[in-house]
C-alpha atoms as a PDB file:
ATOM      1  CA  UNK A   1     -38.036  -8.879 -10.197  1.00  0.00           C
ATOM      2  CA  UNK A   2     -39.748  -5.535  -9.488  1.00  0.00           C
ATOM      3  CA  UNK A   3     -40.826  -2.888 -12.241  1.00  0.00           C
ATOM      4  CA  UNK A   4     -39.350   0.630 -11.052  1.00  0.00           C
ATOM      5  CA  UNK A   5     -35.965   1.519 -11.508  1.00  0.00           C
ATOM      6  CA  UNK A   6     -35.291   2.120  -7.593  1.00  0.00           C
ATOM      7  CA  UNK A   7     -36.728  -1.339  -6.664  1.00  0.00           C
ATOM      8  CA  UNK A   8     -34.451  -2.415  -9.047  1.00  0.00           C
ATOM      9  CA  UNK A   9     -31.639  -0.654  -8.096  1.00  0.00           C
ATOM     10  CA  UNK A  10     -32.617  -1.730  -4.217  1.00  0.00           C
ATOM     11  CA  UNK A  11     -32.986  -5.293  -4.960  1.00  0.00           C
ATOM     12  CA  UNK A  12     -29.766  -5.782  -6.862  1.00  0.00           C
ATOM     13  CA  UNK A  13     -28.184  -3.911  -4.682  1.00  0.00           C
ATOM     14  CA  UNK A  14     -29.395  -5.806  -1.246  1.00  0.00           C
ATOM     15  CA  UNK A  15     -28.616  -9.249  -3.407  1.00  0.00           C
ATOM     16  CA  UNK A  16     -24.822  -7.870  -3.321  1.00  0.00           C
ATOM     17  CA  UNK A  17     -25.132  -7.485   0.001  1.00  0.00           C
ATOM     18  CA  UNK A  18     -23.720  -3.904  -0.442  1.00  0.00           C
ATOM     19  CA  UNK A  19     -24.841  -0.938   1.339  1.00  0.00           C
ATOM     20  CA  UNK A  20     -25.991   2.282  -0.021  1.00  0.00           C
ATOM     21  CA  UNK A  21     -22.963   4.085   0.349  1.00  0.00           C
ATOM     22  CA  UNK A  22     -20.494   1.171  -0.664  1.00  0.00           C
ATOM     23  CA  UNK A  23     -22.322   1.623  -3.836  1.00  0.00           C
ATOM     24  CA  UNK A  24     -22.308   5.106  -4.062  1.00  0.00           C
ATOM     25  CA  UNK A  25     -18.592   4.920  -4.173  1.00  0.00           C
ATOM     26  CA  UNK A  26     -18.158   2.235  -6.458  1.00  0.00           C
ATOM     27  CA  UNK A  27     -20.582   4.474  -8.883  1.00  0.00           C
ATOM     28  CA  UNK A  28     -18.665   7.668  -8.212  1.00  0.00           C
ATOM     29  CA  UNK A  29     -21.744   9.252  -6.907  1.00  0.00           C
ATOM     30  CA  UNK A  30     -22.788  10.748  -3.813  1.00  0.00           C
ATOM     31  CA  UNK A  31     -24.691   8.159  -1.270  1.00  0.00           C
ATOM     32  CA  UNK A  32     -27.654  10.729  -1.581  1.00  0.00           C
ATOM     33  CA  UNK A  33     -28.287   9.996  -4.788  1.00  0.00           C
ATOM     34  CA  UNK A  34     -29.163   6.375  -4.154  1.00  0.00           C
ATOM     35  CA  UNK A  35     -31.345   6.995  -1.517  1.00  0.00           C
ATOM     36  CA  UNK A  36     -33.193   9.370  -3.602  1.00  0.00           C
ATOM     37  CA  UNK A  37     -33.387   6.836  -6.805  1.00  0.00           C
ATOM     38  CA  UNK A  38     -34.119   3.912  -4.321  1.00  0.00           C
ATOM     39  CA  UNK A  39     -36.936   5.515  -1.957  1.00  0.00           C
ATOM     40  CA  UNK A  40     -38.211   8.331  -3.982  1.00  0.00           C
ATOM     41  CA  UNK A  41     -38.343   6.275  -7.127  1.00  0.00           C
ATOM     42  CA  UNK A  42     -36.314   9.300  -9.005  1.00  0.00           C
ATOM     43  CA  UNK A  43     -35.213   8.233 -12.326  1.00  0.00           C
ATOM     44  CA  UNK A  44     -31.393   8.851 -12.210  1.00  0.00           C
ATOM     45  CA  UNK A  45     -29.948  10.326 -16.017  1.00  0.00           C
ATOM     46  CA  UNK A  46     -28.130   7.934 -18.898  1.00  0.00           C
ATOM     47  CA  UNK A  47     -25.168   8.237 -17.641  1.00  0.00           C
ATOM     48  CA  UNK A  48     -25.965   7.458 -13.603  1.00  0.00           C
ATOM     49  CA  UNK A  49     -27.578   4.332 -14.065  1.00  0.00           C
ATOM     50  CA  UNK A  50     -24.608   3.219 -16.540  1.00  0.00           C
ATOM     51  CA  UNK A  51     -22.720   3.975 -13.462  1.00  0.00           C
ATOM     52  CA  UNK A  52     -24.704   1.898 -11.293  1.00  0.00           C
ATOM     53  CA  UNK A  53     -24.666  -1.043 -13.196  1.00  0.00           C
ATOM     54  CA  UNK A  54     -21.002  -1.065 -13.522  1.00  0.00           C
ATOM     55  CA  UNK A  55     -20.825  -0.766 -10.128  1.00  0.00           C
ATOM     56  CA  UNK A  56     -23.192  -3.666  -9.924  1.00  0.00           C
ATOM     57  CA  UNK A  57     -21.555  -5.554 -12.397  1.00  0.00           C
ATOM     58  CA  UNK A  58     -24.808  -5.854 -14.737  1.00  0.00           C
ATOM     59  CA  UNK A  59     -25.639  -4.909 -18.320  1.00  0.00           C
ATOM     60  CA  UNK A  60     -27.554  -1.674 -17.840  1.00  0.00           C
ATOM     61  CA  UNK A  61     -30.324  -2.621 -19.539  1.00  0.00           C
ATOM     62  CA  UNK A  62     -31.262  -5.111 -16.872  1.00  0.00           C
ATOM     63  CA  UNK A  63     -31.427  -1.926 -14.228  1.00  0.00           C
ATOM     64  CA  UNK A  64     -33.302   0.563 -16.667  1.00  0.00           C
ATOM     65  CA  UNK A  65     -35.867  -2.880 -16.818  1.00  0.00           C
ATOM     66  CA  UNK A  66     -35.758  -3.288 -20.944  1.00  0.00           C
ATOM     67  CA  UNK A  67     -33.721  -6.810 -21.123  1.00  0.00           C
ATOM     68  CA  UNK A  68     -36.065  -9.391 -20.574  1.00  0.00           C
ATOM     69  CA  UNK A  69     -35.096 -11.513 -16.841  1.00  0.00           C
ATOM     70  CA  UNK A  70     -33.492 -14.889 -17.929  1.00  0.00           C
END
């Protein structure tokens, strides 16, 4: 897949076909942050990228990039 979180994040995210701010809201964050994390390669805190990958219906460990790709 790709090795920094906001690739990640932007890859998943595309592959959902959702956009920035539909994910936002199912995260309960503003669509700011994601376009920060995604394009600026922030790190988002613990508790943000849990967020995320509920949103994104993924273990969270798969976003943070420590469970290996199956």
């Amino acid at each position: 897949m790709t090795e920094n979180f906001g690739a990640r994040l932007r890859f998943i995210r595309l592959s959902q076909k959702l956009t920035e701010a539909e994910l936002a809201n199912a995260a309960g964050i503003k669509a700011a942050t994601v376009k920060r994390i995604e394009r600026r390669g922030i790190r988002p805190s613990l508790d943000i990228a849990k967020r995320l990958a509920h949103a994104l219906d993924i273990p969270t460990a798969l976003l943070l990039g420590t469970e290996a790709e199956q």
